[in-house]
C-alpha atoms as a PDB file:
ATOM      1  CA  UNK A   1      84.125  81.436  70.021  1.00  0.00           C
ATOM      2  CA  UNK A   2      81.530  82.686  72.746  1.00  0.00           C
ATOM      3  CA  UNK A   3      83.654  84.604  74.223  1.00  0.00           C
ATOM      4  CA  UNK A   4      83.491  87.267  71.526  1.00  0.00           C
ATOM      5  CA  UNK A   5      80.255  87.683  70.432  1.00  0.00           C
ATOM      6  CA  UNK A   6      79.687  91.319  71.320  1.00  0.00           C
ATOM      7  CA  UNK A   7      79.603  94.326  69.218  1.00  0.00           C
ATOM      8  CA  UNK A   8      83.012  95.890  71.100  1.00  0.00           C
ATOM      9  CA  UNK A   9      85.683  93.884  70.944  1.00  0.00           C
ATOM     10  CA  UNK A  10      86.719  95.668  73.637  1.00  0.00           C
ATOM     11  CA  UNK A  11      83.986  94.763  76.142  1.00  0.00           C
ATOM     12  CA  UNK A  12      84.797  91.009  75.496  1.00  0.00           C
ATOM     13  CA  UNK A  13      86.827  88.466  77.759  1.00  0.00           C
ATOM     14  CA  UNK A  14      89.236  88.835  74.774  1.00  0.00           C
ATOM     15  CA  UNK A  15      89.179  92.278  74.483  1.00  0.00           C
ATOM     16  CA  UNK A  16      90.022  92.282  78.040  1.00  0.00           C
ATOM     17  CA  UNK A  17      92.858  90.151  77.510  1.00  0.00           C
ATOM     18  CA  UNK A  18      94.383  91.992  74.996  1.00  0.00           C
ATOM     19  CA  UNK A  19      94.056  95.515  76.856  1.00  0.00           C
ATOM     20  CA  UNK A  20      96.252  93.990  79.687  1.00  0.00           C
ATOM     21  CA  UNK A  21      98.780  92.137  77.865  1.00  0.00           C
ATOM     22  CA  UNK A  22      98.943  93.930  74.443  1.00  0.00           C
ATOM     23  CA  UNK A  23     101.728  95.767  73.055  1.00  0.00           C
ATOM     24  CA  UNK A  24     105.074  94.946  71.923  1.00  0.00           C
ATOM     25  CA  UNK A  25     106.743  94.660  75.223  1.00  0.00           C
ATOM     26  CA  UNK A  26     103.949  93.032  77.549  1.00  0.00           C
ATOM     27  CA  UNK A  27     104.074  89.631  77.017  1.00  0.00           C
ATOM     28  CA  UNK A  28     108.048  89.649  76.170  1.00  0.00           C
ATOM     29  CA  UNK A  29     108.657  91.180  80.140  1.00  0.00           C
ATOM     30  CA  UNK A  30     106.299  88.594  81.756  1.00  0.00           C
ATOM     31  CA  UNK A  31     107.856  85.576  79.357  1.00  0.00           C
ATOM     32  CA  UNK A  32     111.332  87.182  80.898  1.00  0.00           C
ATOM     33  CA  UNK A  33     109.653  86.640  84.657  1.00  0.00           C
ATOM     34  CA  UNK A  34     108.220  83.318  84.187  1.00  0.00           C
ATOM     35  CA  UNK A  35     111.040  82.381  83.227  1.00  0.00           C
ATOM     36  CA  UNK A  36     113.536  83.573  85.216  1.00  0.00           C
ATOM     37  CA  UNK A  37     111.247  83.945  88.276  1.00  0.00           C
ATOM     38  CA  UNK A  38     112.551  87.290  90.874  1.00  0.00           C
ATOM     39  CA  UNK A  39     114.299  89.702  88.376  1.00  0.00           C
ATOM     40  CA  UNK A  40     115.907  92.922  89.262  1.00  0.00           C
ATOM     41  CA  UNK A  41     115.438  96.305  86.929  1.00  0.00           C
ATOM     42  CA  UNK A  42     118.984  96.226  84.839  1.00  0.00           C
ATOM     43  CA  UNK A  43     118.805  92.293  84.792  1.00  0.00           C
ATOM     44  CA  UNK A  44     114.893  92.351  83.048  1.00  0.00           C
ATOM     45  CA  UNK A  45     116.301  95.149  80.676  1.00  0.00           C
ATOM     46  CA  UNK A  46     119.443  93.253  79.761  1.00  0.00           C
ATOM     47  CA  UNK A  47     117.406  90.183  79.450  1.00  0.00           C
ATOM     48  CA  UNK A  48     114.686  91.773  76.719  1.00  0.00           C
ATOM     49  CA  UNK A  49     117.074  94.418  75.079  1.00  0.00           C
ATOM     50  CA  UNK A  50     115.879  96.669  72.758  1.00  0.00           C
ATOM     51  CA  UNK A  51     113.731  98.501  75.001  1.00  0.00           C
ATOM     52  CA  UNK A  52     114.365 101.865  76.140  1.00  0.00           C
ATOM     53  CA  UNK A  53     114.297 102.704  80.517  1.00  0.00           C
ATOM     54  CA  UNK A  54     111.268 104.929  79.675  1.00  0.00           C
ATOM     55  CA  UNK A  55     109.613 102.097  77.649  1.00  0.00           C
ATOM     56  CA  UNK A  56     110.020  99.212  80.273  1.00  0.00           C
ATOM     57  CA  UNK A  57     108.898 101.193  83.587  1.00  0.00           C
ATOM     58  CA  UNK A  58     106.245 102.645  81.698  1.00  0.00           C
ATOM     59  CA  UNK A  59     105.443  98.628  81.076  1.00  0.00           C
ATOM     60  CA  UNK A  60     106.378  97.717  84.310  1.00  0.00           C
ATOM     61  CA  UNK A  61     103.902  99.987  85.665  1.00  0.00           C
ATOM     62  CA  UNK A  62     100.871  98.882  83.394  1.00  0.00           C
ATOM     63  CA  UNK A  63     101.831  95.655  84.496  1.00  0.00           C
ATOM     64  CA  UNK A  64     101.686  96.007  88.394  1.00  0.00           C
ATOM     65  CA  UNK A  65      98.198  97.926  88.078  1.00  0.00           C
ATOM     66  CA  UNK A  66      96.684  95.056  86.272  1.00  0.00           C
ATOM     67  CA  UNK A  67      97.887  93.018  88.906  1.00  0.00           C
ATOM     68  CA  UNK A  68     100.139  90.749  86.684  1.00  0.00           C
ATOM     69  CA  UNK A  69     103.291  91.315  88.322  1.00  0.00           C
ATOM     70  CA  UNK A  70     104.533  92.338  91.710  1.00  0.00           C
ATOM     71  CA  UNK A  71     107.112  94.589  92.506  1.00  0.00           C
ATOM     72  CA  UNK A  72     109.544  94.742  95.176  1.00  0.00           C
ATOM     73  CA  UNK A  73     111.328  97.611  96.695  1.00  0.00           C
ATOM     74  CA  UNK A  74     113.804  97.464  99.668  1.00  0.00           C
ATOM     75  CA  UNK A  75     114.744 100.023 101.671  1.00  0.00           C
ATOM     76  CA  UNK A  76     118.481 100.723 101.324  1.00  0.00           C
ATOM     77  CA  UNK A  77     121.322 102.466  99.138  1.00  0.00           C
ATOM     78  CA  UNK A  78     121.351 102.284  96.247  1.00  0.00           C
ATOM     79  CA  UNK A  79     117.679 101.392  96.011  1.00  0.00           C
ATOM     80  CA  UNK A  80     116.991  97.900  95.142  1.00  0.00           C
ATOM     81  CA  UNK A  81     113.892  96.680  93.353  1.00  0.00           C
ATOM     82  CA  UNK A  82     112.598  93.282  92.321  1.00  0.00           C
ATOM     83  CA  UNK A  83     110.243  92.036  90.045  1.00  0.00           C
ATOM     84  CA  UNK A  84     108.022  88.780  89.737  1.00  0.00           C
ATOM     85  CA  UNK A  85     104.952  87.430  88.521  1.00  0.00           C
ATOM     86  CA  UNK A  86     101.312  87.561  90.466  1.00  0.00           C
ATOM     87  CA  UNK A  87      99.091  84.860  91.034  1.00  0.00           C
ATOM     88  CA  UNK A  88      97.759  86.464  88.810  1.00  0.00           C
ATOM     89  CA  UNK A  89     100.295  86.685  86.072  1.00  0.00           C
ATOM     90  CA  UNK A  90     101.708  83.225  86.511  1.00  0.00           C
ATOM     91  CA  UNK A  91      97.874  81.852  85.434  1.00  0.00           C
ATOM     92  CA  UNK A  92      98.971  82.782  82.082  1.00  0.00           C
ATOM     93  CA  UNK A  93     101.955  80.590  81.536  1.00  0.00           C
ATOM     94  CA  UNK A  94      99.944  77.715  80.454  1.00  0.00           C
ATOM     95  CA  UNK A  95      98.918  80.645  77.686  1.00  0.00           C
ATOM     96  CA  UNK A  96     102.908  81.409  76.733  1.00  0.00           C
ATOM     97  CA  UNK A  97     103.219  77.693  76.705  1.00  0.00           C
ATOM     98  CA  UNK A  98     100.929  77.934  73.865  1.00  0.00           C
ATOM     99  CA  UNK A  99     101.721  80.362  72.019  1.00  0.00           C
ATOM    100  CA  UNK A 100     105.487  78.632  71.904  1.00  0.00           C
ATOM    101  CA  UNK A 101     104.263  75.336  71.334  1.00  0.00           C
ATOM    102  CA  UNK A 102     102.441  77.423  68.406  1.00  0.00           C
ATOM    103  CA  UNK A 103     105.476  78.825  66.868  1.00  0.00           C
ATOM    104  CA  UNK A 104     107.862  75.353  67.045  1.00  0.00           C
ATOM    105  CA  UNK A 105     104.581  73.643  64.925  1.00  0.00           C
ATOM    106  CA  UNK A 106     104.427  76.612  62.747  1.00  0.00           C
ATOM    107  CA  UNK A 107     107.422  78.562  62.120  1.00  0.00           C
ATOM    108  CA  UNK A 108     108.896  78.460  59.112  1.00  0.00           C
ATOM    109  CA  UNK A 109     112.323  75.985  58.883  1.00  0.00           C
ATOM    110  CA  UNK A 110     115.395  78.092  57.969  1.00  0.00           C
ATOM    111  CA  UNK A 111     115.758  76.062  54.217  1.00  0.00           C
ATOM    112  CA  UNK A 112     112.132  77.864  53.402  1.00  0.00           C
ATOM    113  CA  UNK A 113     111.805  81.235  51.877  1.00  0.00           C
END
C-alpha cells in the first residue's frame, strides 16, 4: 500500500483516517446516521446502547470538528437537536459497505467454534 509508506503511521492518509474515525464508538454513531439519516440525541443513544451521555457527546463532538457529521439545534423548549452525516461523512459509506460486506464473507457461522 502507498499510502503508508512513512515512518509515522500517524502522518499517513491512513493514519489520518484512523485519528478521525477510531475508537469504539466512531464508526458505530456514523453507521447509526447513515443509516437512519436525521437522528435526534435520545433516539442515536437508544439506537447504539451501551454508551454512556458523557461518552456519545464527547463523540458527537469529535465528530462535528472533523467535519463528519452536522449538528442541528433549534431554538425552542425543550431544546431540540438533530444529527446527520456531512458531505463529508456520507463519502465513507461506500467504506461501511465494506467493512459489512467483509464480515458476512468472513464471520464465523454459528455451528463453528
Amino acid at each position: 500500500m502507498g499510502c503508508c509508506t512513512a515512518k509515522n503511521l500517524a502522518d499517513t492518509p491512513f493514519g489520518y483516517t484512523l485519528g478521525v474515525i477510531g475508537g469504539k464508538w466512531k464508526m458505530i454513531v456514523l453507521y447509526v446516521l447513515s443509516d437512519r439519516g436525521v437522528v435526534r440525541y435520545n433516539e442515536l443513544q437508544r439506537a447504539i446502547g451501551g454508551i454512556t451521555y458523557k461518552t456519545l457527546s464527547v463523540q458527537l463532538r469529535e465528530l462535528e470538528a472533523d467535519g463528519l457529521i452536522v449538528r442541528r439545534e433549534y431554538p425552542q423548549i425543550p431544546p431540540k437537536v438533530e444529527y446527520s452525516l456531512s458531505p463529508k461523512g456520507r463519502s465513507l459509506i461506500p467504506i461501511m459497505d465494506a467493512m459489512c460486506d467483509w464480515g458476512h464473507a468472513n464471520r464465523p457461522s454459528r455451528t463453528e467454534p
